[in-house]
C-alpha atoms as a PDB file:
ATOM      1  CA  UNK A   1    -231.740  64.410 138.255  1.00  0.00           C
ATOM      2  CA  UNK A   2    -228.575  62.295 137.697  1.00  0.00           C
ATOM      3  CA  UNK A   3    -226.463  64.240 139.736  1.00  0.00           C
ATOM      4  CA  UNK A   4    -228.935  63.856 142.481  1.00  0.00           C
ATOM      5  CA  UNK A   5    -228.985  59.985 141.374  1.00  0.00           C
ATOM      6  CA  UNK A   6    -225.699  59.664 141.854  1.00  0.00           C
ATOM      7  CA  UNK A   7    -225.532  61.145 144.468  1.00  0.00           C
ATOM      8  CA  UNK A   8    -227.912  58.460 146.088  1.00  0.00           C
ATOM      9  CA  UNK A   9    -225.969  56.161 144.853  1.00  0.00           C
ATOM     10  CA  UNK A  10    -223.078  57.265 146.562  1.00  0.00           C
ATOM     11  CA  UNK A  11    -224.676  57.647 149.853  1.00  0.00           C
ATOM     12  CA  UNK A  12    -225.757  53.616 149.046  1.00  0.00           C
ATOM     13  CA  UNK A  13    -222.229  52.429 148.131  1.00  0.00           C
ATOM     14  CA  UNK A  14    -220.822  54.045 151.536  1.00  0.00           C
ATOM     15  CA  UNK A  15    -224.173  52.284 153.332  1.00  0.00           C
ATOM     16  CA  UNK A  16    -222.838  48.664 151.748  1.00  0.00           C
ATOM     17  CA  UNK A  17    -219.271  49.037 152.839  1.00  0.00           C
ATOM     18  CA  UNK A  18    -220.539  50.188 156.543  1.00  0.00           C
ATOM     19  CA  UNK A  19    -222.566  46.957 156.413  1.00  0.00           C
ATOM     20  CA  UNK A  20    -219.752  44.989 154.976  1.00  0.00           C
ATOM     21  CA  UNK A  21    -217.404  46.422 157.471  1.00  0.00           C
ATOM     22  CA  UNK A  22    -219.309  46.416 160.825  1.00  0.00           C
ATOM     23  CA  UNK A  23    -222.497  44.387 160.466  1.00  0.00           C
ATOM     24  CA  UNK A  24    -222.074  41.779 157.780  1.00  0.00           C
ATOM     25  CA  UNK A  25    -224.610  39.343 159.100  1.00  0.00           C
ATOM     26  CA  UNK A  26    -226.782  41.575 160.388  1.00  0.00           C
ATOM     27  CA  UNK A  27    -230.576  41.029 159.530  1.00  0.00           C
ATOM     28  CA  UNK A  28    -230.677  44.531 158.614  1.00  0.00           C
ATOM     29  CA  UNK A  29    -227.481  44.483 156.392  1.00  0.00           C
ATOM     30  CA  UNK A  30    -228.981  41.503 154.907  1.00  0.00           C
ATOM     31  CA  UNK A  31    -231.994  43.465 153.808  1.00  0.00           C
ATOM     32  CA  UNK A  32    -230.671  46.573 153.064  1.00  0.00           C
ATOM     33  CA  UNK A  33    -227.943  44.300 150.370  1.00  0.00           C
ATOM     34  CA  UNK A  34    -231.016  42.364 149.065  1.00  0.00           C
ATOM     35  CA  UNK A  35    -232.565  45.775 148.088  1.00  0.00           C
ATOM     36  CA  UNK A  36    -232.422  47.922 144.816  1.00  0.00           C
ATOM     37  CA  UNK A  37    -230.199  50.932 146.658  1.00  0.00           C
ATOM     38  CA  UNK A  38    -226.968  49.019 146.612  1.00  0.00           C
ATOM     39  CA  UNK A  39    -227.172  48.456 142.890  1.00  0.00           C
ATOM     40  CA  UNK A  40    -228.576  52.002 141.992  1.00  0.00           C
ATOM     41  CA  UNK A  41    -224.945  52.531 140.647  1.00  0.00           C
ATOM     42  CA  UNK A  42    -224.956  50.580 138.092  1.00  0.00           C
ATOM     43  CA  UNK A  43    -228.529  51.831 137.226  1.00  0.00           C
ATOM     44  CA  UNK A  44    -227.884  55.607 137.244  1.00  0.00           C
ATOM     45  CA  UNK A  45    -224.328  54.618 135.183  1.00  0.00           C
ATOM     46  CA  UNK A  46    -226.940  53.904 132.442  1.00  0.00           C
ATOM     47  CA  UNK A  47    -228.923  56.672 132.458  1.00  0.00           C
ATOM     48  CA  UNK A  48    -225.996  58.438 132.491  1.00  0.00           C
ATOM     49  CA  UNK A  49    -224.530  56.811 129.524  1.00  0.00           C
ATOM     50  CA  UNK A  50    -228.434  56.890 127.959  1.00  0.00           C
ATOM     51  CA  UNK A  51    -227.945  60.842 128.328  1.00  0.00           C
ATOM     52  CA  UNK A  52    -224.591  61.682 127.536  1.00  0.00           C
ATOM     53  CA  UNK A  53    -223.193  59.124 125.360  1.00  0.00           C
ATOM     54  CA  UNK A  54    -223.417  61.322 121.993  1.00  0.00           C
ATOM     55  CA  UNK A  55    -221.260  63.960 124.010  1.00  0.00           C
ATOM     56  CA  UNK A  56    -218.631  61.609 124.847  1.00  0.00           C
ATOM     57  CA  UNK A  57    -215.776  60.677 122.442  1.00  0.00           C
ATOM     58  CA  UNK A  58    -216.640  57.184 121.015  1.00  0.00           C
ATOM     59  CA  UNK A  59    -213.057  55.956 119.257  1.00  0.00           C
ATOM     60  CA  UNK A  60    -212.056  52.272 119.193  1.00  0.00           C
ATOM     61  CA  UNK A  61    -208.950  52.862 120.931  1.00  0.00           C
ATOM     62  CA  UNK A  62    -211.201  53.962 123.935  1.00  0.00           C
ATOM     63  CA  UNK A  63    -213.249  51.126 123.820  1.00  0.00           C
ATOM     64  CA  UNK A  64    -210.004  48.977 123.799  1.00  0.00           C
ATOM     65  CA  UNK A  65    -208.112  51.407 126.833  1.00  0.00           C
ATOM     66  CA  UNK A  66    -211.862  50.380 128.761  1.00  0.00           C
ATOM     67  CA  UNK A  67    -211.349  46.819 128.178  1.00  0.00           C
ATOM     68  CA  UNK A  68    -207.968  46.789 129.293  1.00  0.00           C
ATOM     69  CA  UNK A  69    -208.849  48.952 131.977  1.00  0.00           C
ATOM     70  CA  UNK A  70    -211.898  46.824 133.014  1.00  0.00           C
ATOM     71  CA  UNK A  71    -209.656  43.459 133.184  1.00  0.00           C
ATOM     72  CA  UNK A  72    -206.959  44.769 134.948  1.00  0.00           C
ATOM     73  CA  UNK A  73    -209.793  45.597 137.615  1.00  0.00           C
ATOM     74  CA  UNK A  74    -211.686  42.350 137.524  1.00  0.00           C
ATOM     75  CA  UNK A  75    -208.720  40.464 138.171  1.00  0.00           C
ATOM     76  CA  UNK A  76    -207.466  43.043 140.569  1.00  0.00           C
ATOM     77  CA  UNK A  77    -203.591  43.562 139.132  1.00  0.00           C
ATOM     78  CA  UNK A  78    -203.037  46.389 141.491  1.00  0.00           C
ATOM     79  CA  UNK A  79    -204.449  44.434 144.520  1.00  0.00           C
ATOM     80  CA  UNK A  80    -207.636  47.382 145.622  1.00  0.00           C
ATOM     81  CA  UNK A  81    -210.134  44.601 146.937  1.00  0.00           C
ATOM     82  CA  UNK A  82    -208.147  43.785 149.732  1.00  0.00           C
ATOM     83  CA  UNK A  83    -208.188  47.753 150.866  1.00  0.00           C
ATOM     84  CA  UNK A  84    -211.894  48.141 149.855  1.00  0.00           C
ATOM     85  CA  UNK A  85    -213.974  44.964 148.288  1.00  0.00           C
ATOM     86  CA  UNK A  86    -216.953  47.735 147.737  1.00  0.00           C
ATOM     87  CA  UNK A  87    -215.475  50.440 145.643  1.00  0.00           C
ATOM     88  CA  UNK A  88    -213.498  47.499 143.693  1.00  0.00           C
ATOM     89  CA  UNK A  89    -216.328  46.446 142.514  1.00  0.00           C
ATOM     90  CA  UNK A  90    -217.623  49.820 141.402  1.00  0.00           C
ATOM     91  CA  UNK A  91    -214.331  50.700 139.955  1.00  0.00           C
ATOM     92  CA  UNK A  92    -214.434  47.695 137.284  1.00  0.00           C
ATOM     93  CA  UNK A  93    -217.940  48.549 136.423  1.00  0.00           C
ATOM     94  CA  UNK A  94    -217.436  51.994 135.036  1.00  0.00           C
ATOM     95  CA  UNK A  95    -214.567  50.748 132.050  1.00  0.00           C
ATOM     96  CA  UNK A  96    -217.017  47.892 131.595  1.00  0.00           C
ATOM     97  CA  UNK A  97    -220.306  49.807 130.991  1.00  0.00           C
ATOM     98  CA  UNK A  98    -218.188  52.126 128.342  1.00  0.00           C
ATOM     99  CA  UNK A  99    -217.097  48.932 126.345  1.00  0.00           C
ATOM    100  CA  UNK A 100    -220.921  47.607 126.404  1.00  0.00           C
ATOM    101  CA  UNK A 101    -222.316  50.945 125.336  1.00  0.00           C
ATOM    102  CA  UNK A 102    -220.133  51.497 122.307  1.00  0.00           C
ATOM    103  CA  UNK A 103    -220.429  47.974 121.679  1.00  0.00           C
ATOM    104  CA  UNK A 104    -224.122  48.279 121.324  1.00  0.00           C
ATOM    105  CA  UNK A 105    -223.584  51.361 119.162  1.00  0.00           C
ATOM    106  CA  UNK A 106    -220.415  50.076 117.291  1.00  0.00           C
ATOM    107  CA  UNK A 107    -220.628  46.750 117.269  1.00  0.00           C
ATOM    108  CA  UNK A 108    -220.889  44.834 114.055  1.00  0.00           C
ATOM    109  CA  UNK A 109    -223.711  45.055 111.496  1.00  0.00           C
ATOM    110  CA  UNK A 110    -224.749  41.649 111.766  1.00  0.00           C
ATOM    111  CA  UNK A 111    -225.552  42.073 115.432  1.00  0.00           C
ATOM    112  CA  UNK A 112    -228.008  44.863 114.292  1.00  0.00           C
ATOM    113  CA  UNK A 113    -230.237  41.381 112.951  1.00  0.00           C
ATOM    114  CA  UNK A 114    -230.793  41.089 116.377  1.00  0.00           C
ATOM    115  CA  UNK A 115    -233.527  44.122 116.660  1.00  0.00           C
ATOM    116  CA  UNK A 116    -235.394  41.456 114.328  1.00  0.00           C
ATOM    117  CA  UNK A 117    -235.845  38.942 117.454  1.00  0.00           C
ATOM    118  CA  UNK A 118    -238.228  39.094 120.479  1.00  0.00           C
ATOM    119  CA  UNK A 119    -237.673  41.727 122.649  1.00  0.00           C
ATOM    120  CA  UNK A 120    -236.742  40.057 125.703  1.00  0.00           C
ATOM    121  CA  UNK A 121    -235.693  43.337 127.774  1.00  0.00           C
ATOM    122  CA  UNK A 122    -238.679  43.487 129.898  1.00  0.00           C
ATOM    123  CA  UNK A 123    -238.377  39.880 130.664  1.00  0.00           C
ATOM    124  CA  UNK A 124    -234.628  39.862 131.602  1.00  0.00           C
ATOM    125  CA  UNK A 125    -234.929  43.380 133.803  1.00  0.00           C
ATOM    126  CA  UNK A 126    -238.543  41.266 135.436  1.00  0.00           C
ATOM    127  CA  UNK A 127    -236.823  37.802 135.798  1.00  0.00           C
ATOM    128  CA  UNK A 128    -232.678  37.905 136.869  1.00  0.00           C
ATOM    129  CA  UNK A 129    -232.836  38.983 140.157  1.00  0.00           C
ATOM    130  CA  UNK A 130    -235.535  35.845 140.612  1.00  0.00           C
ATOM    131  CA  UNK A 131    -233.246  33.596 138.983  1.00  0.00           C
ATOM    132  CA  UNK A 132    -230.078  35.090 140.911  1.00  0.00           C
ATOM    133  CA  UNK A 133    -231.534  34.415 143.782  1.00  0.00           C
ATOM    134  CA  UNK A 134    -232.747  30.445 142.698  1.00  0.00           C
ATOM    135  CA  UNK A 135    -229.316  30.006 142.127  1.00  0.00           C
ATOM    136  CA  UNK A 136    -228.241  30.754 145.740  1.00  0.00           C
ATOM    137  CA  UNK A 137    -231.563  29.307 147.411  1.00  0.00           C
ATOM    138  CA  UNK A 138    -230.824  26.150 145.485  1.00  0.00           C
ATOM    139  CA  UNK A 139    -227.297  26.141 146.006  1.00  0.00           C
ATOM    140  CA  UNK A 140    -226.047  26.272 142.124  1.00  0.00           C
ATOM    141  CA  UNK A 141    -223.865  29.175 142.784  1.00  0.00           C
ATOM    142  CA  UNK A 142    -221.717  27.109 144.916  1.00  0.00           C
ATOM    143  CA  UNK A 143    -221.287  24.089 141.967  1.00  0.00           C
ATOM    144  CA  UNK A 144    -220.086  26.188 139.334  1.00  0.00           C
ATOM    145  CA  UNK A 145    -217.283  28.500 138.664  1.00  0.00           C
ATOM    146  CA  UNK A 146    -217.685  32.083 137.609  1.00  0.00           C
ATOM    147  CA  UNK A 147    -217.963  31.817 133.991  1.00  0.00           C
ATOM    148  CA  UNK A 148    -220.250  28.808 133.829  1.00  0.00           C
ATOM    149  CA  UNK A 149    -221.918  30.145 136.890  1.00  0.00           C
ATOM    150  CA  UNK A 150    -222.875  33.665 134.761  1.00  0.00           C
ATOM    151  CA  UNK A 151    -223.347  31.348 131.614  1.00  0.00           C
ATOM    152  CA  UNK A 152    -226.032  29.313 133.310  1.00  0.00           C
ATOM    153  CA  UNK A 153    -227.321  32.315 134.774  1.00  0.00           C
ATOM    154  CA  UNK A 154    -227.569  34.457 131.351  1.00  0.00           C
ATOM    155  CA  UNK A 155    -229.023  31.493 129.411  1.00  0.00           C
ATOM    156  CA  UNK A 156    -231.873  30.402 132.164  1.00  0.00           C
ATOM    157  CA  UNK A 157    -232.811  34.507 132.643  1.00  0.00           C
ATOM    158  CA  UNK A 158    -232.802  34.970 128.621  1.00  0.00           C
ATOM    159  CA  UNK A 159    -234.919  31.364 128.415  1.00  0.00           C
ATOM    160  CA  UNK A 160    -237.012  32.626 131.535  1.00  0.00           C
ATOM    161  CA  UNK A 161    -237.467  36.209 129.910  1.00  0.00           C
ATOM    162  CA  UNK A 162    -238.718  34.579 126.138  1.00  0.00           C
ATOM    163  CA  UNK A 163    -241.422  32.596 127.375  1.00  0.00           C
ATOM    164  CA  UNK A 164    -242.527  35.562 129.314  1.00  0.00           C
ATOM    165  CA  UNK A 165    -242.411  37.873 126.588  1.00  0.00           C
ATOM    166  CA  UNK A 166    -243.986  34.778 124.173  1.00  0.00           C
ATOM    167  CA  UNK A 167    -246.908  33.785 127.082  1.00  0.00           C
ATOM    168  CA  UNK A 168    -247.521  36.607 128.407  1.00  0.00           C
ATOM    169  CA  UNK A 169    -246.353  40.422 126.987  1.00  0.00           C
ATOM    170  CA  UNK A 170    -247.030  39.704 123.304  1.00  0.00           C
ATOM    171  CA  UNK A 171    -250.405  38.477 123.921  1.00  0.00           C
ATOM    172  CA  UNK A 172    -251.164  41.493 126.299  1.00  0.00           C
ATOM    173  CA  UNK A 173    -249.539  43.814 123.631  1.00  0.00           C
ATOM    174  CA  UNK A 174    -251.680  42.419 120.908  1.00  0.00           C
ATOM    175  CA  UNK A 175    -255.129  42.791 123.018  1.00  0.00           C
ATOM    176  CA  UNK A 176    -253.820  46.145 123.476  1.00  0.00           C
ATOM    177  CA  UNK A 177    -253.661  47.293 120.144  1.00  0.00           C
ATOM    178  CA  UNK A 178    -256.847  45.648 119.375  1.00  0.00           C
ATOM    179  CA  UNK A 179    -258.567  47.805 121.881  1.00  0.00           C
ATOM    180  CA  UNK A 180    -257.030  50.947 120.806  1.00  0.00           C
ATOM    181  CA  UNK A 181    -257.470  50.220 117.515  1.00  0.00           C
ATOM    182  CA  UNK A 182    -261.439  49.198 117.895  1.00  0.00           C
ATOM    183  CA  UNK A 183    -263.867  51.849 116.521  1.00  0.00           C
ATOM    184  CA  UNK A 184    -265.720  53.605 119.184  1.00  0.00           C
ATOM    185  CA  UNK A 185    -269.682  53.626 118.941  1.00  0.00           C
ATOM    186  CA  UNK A 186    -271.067  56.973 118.921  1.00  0.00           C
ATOM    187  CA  UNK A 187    -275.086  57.908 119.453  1.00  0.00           C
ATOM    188  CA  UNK A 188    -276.246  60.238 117.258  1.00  0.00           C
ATOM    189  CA  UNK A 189    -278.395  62.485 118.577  1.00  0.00           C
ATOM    190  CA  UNK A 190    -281.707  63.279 117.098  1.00  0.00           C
END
């Protein structure tokens, strides 16, 4: 299943870059970049990394190496997003998602406080593509930089994806239990 995901998602990265190259304000291209395909990558990198993390080797110096790796990427030291913007952007994604997987797993004990707090994943998966896409409607991409820009966006998604979880999962998840947990009336026959 993820070889046939990636797979997929290879077929959708070389979609994006023929839209990028030949049609970039096409209606079509539009749609097609607005959909989920061009970003099944990055989805089928975590189930990947879901599956096959405890096979990989999981040493700091890696974790380091991916940072350096992802960086020198990002900000494009050997010049590869002027020869092709799309796989660029793929290729600083894949040192990245290491470092945030054995982060999660490696991390520091007193992040592990943290599975204490509401859990906003549903929320954040539900809500940042809404907000993303507020912030270009609106124009707010536009007045601020990158790292504002993606601290403005993290903090209104995470705000966005707590009141959700507060107003509406946690109530629904409560009524839930209640229901399962009810005692079911059974006639006795006689």
């Amino acid at each position: 299943m993820i070889l046939c995901s990636f797979a997929a998602a290879a077929f959708s990265v070389l979609v994006s870059f023929i839209i990028l190259k030949f049609a970039p304000g096409s209606v079509f291209g539009n749609l097609y970049l607005h959909s989920f395909l061009p970003q099944m990558f990055y989805f089928t990198l975590g189930i990947f990394w879901a599956k096959a993390w405890s096979k990989f080797p999981q040493h700091i110096v890696l974790f380091f190496c991916s940072i350096i790796l992802f960086l020198s990427f990002k900000f494009d030291l050997l010049h590869l997003s002027s020869i092709n913007s799309t796989l660029w952007s793929f290729l600083w994604f894949i040192p990245l998602s290491y470092a945030i997987i054995w982060f999660g797993h490696n991390g520091p004990k007193i992040m592990w406080q943290l599975n204490r707090l509401d859990d906003i994943s549903m929320g954040i998966f539900i809500w940042h593509m809404v907000i993303i896409n507020i912030f270009l409607y609106t124009g707010i991409n536009k007045t601020l930089s990158d790292y504002p820009l993606i601290i403005a966006l993290i903090a209104v998604t995470a705000a966005s994806a707590f009141l959700s979880y507060r107003i509406v999962e946690k109530p629904a998840l409560k009524l839930r239990n209640i229901k399962k947990n009810k005692p079911v009336k059974t006639k006795i026959a006689s």
